[in-house]
Every structure is written in structure tokens, then in C-alpha cells.
Protein backbone atom coordinates (compact mmCIF):
# COMPACT_ATOMS: atom_id res chain seq x y z
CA UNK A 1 106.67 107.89 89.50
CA UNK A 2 106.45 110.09 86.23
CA UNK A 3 103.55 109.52 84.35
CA UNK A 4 103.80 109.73 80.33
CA UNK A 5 101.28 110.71 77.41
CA UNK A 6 102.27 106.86 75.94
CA UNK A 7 101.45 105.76 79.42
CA UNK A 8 98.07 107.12 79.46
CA UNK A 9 97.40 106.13 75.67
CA UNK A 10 98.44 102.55 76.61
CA UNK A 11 95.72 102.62 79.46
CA UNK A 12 92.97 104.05 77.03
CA UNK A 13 93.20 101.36 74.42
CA UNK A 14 91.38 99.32 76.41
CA UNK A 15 88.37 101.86 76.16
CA UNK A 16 86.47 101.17 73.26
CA UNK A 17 83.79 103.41 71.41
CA UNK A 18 81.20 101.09 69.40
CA UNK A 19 80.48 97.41 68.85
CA UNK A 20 83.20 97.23 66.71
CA UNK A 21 85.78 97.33 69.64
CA UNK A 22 87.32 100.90 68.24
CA UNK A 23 89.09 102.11 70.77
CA UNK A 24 89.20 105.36 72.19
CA UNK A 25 92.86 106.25 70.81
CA UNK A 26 92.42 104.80 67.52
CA UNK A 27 89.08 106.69 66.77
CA UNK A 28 90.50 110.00 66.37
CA UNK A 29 88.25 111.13 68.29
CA UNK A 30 91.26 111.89 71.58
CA UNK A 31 92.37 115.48 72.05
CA UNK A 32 95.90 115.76 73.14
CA UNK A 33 96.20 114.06 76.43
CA UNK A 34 98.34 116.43 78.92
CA UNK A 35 100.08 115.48 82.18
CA UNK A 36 100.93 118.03 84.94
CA UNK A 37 104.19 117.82 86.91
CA UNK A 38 101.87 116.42 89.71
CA UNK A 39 100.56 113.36 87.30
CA UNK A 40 97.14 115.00 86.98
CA UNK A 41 96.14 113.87 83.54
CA UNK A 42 93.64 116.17 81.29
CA UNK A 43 91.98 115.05 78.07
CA UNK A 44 89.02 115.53 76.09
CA UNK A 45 87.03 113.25 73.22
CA UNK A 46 85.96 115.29 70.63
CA UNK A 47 82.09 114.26 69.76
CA UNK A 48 78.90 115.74 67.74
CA UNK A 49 76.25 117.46 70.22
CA UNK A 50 74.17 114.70 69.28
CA UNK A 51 76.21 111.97 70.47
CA UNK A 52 77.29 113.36 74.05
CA UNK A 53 74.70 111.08 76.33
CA UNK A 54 76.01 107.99 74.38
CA UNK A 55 79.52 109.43 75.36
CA UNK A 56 79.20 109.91 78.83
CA UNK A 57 80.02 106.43 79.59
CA UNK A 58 83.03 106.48 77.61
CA UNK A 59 84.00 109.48 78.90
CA UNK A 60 83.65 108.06 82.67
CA UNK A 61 85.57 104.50 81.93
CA UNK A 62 88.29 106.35 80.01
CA UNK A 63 88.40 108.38 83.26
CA UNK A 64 88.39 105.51 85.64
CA UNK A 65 90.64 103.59 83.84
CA UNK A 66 93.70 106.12 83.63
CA UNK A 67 92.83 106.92 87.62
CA UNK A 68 93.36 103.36 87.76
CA UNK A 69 96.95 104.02 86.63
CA UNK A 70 99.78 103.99 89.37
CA UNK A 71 101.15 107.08 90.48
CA UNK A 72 97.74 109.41 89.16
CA UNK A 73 96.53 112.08 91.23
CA UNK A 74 93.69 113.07 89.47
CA UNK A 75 91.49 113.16 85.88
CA UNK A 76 89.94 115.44 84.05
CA UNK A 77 88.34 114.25 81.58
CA UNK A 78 85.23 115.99 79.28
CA UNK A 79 83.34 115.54 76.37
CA UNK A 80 83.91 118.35 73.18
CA UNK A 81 82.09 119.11 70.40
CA UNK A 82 84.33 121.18 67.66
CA UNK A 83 83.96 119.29 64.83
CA UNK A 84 81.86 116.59 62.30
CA UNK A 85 82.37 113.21 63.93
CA UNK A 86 80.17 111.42 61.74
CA UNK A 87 82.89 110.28 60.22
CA UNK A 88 86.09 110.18 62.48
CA UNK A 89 89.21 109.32 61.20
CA UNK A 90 90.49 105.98 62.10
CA UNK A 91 93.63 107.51 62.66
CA UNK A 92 95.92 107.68 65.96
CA UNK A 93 97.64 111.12 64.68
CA UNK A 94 95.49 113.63 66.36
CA UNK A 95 92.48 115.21 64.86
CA UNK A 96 92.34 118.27 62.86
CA UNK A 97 89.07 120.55 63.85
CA UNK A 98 86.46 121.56 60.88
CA UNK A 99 84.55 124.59 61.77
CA UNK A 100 81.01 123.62 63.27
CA UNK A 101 78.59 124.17 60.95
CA UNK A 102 76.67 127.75 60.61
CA UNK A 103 73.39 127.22 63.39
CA UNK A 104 70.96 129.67 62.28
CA UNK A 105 69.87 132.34 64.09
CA UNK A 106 66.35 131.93 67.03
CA UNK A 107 62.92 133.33 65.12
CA UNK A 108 61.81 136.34 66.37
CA UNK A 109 59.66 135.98 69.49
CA UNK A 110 61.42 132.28 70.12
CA UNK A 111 61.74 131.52 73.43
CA UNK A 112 65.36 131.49 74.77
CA UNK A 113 68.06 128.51 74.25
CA UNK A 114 68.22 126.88 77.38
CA UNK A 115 72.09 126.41 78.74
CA UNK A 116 73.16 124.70 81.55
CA UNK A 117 73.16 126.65 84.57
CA UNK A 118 75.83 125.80 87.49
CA UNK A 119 74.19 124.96 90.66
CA UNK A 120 74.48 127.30 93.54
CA UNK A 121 76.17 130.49 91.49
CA UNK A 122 73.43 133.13 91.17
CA UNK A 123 75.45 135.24 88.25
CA UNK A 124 78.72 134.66 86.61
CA UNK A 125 80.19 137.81 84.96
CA UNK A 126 83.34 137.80 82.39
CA UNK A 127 86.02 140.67 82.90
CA UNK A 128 87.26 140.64 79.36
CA UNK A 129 89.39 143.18 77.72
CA UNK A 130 90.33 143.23 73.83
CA UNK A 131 93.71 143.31 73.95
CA UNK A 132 96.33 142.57 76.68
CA UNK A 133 98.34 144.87 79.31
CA UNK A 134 95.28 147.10 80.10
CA UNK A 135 95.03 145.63 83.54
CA UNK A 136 92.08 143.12 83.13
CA UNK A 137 93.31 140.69 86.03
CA UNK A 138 94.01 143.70 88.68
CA UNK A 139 90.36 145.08 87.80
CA UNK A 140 88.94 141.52 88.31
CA UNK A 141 90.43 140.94 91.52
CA UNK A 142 89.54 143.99 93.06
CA UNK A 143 86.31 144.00 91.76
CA UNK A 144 85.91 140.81 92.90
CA UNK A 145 86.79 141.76 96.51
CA UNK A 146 84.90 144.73 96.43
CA UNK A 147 81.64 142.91 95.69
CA UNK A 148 82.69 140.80 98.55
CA UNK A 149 82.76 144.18 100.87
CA UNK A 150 79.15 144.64 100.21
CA UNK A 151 78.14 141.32 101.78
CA UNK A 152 78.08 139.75 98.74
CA UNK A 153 79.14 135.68 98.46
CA UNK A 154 81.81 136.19 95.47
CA UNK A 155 84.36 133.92 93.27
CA UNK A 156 86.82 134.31 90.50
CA UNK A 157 88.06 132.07 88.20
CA UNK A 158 91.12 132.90 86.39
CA UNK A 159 90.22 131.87 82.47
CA UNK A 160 93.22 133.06 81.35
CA UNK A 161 94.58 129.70 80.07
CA UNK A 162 97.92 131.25 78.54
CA UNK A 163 98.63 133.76 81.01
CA UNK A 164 97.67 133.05 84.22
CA UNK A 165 97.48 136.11 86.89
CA UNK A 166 95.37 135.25 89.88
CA UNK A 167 97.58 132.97 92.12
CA UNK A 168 99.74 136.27 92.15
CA UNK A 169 97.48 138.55 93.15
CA UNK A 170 96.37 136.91 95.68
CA UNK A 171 99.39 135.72 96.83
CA UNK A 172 98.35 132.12 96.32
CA UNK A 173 100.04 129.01 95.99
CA UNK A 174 99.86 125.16 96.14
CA UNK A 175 97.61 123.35 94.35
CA UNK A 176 93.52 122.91 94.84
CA UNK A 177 92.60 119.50 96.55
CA UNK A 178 90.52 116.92 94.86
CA UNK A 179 87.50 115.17 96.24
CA UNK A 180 86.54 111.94 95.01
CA UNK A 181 89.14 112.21 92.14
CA UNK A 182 86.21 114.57 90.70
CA UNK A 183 85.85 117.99 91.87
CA UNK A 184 88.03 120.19 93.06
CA UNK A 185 87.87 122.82 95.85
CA UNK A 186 88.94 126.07 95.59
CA UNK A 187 91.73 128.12 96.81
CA UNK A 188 90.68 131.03 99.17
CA UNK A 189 92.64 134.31 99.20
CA UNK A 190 91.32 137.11 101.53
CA UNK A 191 88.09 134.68 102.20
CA UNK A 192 87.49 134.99 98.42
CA UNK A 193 86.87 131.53 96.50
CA UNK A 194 89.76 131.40 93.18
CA UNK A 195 90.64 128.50 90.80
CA UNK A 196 93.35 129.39 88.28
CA UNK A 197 95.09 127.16 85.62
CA UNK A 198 98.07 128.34 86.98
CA UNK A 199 97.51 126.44 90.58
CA UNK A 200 97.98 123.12 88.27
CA UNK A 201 101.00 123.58 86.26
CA UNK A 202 104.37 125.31 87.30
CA UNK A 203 104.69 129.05 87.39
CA UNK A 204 107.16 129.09 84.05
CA UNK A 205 105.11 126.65 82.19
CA UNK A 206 104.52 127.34 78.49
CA UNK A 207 100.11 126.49 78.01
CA UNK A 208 100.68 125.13 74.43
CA UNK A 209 96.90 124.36 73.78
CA UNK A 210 94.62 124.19 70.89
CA UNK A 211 91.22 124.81 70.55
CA UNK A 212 89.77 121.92 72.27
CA UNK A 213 92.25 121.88 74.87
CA UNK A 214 91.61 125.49 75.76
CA UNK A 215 87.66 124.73 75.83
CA UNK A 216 88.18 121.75 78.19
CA UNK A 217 89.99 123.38 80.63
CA UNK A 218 87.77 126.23 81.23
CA UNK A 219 84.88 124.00 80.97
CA UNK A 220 86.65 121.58 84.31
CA UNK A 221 87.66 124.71 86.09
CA UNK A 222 84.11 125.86 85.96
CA UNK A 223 81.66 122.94 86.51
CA UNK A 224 84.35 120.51 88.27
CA UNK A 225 84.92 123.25 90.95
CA UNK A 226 83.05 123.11 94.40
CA UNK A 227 81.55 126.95 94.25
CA UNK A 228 78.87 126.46 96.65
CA UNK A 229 76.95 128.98 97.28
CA UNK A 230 77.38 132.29 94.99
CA UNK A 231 75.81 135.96 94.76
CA UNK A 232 78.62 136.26 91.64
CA UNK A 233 81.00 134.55 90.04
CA UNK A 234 83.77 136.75 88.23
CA UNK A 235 85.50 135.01 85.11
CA UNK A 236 88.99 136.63 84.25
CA UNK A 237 88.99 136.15 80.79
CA UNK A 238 91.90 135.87 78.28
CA UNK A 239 92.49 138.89 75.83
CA UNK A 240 90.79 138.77 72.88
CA UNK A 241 87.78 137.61 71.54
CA UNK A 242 88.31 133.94 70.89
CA UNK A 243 87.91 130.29 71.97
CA UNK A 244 87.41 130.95 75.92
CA UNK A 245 84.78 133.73 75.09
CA UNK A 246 82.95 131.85 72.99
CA UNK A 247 83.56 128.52 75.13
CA UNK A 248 81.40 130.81 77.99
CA UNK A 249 79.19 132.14 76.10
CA UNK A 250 78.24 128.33 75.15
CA UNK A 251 79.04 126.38 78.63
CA UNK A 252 76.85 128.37 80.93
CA UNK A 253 74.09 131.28 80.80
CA UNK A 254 76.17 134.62 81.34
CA UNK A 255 74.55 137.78 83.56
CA UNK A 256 76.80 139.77 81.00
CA UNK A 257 80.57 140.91 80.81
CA UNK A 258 82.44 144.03 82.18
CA UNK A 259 84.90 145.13 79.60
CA UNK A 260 88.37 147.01 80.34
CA UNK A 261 89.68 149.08 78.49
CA UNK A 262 92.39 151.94 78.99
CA UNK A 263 91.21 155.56 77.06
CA UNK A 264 94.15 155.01 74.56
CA UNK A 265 92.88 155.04 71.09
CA UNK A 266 94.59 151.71 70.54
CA UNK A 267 92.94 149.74 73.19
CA UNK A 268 89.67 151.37 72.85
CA UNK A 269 90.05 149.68 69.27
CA UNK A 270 89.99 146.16 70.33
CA UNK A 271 87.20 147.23 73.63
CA UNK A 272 85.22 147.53 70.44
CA UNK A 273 85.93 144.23 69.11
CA UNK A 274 84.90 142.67 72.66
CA UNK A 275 82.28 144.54 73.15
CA UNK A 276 80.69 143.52 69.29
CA UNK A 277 82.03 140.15 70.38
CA UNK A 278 79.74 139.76 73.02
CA UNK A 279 76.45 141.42 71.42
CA UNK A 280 76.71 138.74 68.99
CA UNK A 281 75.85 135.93 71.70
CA UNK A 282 73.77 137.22 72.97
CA UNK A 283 75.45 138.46 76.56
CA UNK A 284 74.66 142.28 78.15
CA UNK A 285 77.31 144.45 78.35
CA UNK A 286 76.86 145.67 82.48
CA UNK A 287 79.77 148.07 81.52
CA UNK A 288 83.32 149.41 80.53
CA UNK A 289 85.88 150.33 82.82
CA UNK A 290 88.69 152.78 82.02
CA UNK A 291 91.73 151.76 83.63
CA UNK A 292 94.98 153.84 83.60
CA UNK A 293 92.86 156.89 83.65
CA UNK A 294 94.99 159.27 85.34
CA UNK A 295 98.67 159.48 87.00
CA UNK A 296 98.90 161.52 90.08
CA UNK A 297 102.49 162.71 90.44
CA UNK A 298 103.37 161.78 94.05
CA UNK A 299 105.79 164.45 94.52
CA UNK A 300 103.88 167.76 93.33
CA UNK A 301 100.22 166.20 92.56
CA UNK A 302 100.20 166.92 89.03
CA UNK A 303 97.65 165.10 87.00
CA UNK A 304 99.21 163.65 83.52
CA UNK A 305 96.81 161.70 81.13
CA UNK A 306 99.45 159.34 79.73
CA UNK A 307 97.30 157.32 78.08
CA UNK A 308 94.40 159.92 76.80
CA UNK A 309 91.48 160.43 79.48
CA UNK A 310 87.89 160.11 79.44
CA UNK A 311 88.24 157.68 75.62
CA UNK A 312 86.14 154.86 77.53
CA UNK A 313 83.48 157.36 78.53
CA UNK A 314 82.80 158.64 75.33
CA UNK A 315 83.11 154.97 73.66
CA UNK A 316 80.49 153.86 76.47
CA UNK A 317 78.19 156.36 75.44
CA UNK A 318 78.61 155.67 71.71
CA UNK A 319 77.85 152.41 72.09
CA UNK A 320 75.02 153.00 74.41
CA UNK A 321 76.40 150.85 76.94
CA UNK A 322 76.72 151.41 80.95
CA UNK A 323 80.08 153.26 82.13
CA UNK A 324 81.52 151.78 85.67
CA UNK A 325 84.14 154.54 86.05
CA UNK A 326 88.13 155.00 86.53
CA UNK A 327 90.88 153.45 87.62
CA UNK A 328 93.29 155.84 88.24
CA UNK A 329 97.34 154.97 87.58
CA UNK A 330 98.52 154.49 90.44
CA UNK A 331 101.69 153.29 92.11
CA UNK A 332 100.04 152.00 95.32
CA UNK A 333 97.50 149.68 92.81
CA UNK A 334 100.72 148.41 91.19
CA UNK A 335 102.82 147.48 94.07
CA UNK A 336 100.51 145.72 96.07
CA UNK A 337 99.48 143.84 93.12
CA UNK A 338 102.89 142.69 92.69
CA UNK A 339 103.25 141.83 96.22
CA UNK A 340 100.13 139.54 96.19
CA UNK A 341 98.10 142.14 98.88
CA UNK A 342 95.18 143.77 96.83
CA UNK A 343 94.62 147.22 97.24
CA UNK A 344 90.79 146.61 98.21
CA UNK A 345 91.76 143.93 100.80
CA UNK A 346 94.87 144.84 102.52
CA UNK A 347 93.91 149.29 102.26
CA UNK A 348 89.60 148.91 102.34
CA UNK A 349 89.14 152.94 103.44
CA UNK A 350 92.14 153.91 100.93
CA UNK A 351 91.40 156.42 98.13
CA UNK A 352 92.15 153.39 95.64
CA UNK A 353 90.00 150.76 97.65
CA UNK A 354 87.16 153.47 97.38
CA UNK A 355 87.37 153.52 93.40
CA UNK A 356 86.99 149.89 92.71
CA UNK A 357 83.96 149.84 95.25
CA UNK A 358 82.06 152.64 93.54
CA UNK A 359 82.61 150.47 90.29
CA UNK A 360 81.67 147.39 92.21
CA UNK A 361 78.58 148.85 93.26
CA UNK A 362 77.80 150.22 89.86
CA UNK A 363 78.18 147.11 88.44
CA UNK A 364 76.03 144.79 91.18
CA UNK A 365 72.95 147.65 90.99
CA UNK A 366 73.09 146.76 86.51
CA UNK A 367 73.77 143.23 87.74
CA UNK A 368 70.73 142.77 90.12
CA UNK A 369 68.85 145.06 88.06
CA UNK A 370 68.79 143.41 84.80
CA UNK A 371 66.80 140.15 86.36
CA UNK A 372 67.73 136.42 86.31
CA UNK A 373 70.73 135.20 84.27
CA UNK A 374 70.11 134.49 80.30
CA UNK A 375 70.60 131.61 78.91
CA UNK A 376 73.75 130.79 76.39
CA UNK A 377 72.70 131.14 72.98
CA UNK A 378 74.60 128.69 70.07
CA UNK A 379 77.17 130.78 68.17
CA UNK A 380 76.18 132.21 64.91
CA UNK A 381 78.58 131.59 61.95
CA UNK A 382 78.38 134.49 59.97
């Protein structure tokens, strides 16, 4: 049977919030509630950081109550904090978000903000690019694989909430199981843990999230996912510079990002952006990769620079970060990413393979080099 958003609102008013019997959907405290052609139902309660441990139990009876619901497959339910609650709207329209308020910066000599580390995952790295259509999600999954050549236990998660990539690259499909009604276990492509947004809703689906939404469902698909044991997890990150960067750089200590960038003068633009992005909270740059570098006609072996050549270098060096190295253009990259066989996994001793492995080991000698994970700093408002 099809479960509806009034359905699940119906089994939430019996929740209630305070002594008062306020109930969870006339607080205004519920984010949009969201059900998945397969009746998994995600939601999140919007609270102050102060009031999350009086929360939690909320949080888990509003969860066991809708997974009490006929015809539910699974919850996922969390706890956000985007906005003043001291005062929440007795309202059932859904809640507008205020910006948090400025958090000032750690004194000089301070010791570090602790975050919340995930259990058993040694690093996590973002892949993040500025803008989109540079080749982010083909970078990450080789990369990924690559690091997995050298011996190395490796996962990805596919942040990209709007645009989802992974389950085609890897030629992946189905959806994750659940244990417990809780976690959820991974997909494996070429013995390579994923978990993707786009293994829970239908290929075509439009991800019309806000904010919160977007937060939440980065935050399940990283701490409700059984990793196990990691060397590195890999985090393909959405374009841009926005709610699921800053949702990492607050959820979980970050080893640093890898930016990508092709040497056009357009996208080097927004690799800027990214790169500032991440300085500001805190998380190391290990390095930039220039994708796109160079086309190798197949038929005489020309070399044409379509999009510029050696721009990410030069950036790299101007902003005194590490460079990985180039990706060339190549047909061979493309087609086997379409086809779901990654270039590093179904060619290892190919000229293409061989690129993304001397960028893979680039990036694990900065990695292990630069000592344990930091932990996520709060978010200056500037």
C-alpha cells in the first residue's frame, strides 16, 4: 500500500514535544516529511544545539511510531539545528529557516572544537568542484578505486543530493538493505563500499529539497550507513559551495578536500570559490586536480588543449596548495563511465588507469602525511 505525507502526519500527532502535549506536527518544529516510491519515510525536527539530548527521545518515538505504520519499509529520522527554536511557531505550515546566529571565531592557541568522529573510518575526504560538468563524480570514483589498488580499505558516498552519479558509474542498482529499520548497508561495486541518494528514489526523480532536507540526508547517508572498517572514505560532493559543504564540514572532522577543476578560466573561477570555501572551516586542501587536461586525437595523436592546459597548476601554486596532476580527455574515460565499468577497475595497467593512481597516490602520501583527522570547526558568519 502507498504511503502518504497526511498519512505520516496523522501518525506523528500522537508525538508530543513538552508537558503541554504539543505535538510534533503542530510545533513547527517538522521539516517536510518525504516518502520514497518504496514507503521509506525521511524527516527531520528542526531544534537549537542546546536542546538535541532532550530531543533524542522525540526523535526515536516519532521514528517508532511512523515504522509502526502499515506498509513502511524504513525511517529516517534526525535531529537539525538551522534555526532559533526558542520560540517555534505553533503553526502546522512548515517552518521558515533564520540564519544561525554569527559563532565567533576559536582564540588563538584554543584547543580544537571537538566533532563527532564516525566509528571505524580512519579519514573521510570531499571531492568537491565549484561548478558542475568538470567531471567531479568520474574523478571520485576512480580515485576511489585507485586508493583501493594500493591495499587501501576505501568508500564513497555520493553527496550529490540533486544530481546523483554513482549508481551509474558503478553500474549499480537496487536499493541498500536495512538492518534493524536503522542502518543501512552499503552497495558494493568492484568490492568498493557506495551509498548514493540515488539508490532510494527513482532514476528520473526531481530532489526538490531545502536546506534542512538536504542536511538530513547527507547526515543519514553518512552516520546511518554500516562503513565498517575504513583507511578512507571519499564524499562526492555537490557543485558549489553550499549547504552539503558546510553540512560536512559541521557533521564530522574532515582529513581535507580534493578539489576538481578543469584549466578553463571559467571553472578555475569557481575552484577558487571552493577552495576559499573550505579554508574558512577550517579543512586542508590535500589538492586540485585538473581534469580535461588534454585530448589526444585517436586518429593522428595530435594533442589539442580544448579547454586551456596547465590553468590548475598555476592556480595550485598561487594558492600554495598541493597539485595531484591530470586527467587527460579521453574517450576511453568517457565510455566506460557511461557503461558503468570504470576505467581503473575494468583497464588497471591502462594508460588512463595509471593517471588516476599516480593522483591516488599523491593524494594518500598528503593524506597520511598530514596526521590524524581535524576536528569540524562551527561555521563563521561573516
Amino acid at each position: 500500500m502507498a504511503i502518504t505525507r497526511d498519512d505520516v502526519l496523522r501518525a506523528l500527532q500522537s508525538v508530543t514535544i513538552d508537558a503541554a502535549g504539543t505535538t510534533l506536527p503542530g510545533s513547527g518544529r517538522l521539516s517536510q516529511v518525504v516518502v520514497d516510491p518504496n514507503n521509506r519515510v525521511m524527516f527531520s525536527i528542526l531544534v537549537d544545539a542546546s536542546e538535541a539530548e532532550r530531543f533524542e527521545p522525540v526523535r526515536r518515538q516519532a521514528e517508532g511510531r511512523v515504522l509502526q505504520m502499515p506498509g513502511v519499509s524504513g525511517v529516517f529520522a534526525s535531529l537539525t539545528s538551522e534555526r532559533d527554536t526558542s520560540h517555534p511557531a505553533q503553526s502546522t505550515a512548515a517552518p521558515r529557516p533564520v540564519s544561525p546566529p554569527p559563532v565567533a571565531p576559536p582564540r588563538p592557541g584554543a584547543p580544537p572544537q571537538q566533532g563527532p568522529k564516525l566509528p571505524g573510518v580512519r579519514h573521510i575526504v570531499a571531492v568537491a568542484s565549484g561548478k558542475g560538468g568538470v567531471g567531479k563524480s568520474t574523478t571520485a570514483c576512480n580515485l576511489a578505486l585507485a586508493l583501493q589498488a594500493q591495499g587501501l580499505k576505501v568508500g564513497l558516498l555520493d553527496a550529490d543530493i540533486y544530481g546523483p552519479s554513482v549508481p551509474k558509474l558503478f553500474g549499480l542498482s537496487g536499493k541498500p538493505n536495512v538492518v534493524d529499520n536503522k542502518a543501512m548497508e552499503p552497495m558494493v561495486g568492484y568490492g568498493l563500499k557506495v551509498m548514493s541518494i540515488g539508490f532510494l528514489i527513482e532514476p528520473e526523480a526531481a530532489m526538490i529539497w531545502r536546506g534542512p532536507m538536504v542536511q538530513s540526508a547527507i547526515t543519514q547517508m553518512l552516520r546511518d550507513v554500516l562503513w565498517g572498517e575504513l583507511d578512507v572514505l571519499l564524499v562526492d560532493m555537490p557543485p558549489g559551495t553550499g549547504d552539503a559543504q558546510l553540512t560536512m564540514a559541521q557533521a564530522t572532522p574532515l582529513s581535507g578536500a580534493v578539489i576538481v577543476s578543469t584549466p578553463q578560466d571559467l571553472a578555475l573561477i569557481d575552484a577558487r570559490r571552493g577552495v576559499t570555501m573550505f579554508k574558512k572551516v577550517a579543512v586542508p586542501i590535500l589538492g586540485i586536480v585538473e581534469n580535461m587536461a588534454t585530448f589526444i586525437c585517436p586518429n593522428c595523436g595530435h594533442a589539442s588543449h580544448i579547454f586551456g592546459h596547465g590553468g590548475a597548476r598555476v592556480e595550485a601554486q598561487r594558492l600554495g596548495v598541493p597539485f595531484l596532476g591530470e586527467v587527460p580527455l579521453n574517450m576511453t574515460i568517457r565510455e566506460t563511465s557511461d557503461a558503468g565499468r570504470p576505467v581503473v577497475a575494468t583497464d588497471p595497467e591502462g594508460p588512463q588507469a595509471k593517471v588516476y593512481r599516480e593522483i591516488a597516490s599523491a593524494l594518500w602520501a598528503n593524506l597520511s602525511g598530514a596526521g590524524p583527522a581535524r576536528s569540524a570547526p562551527k561555521i563563521v558568519i561573516e
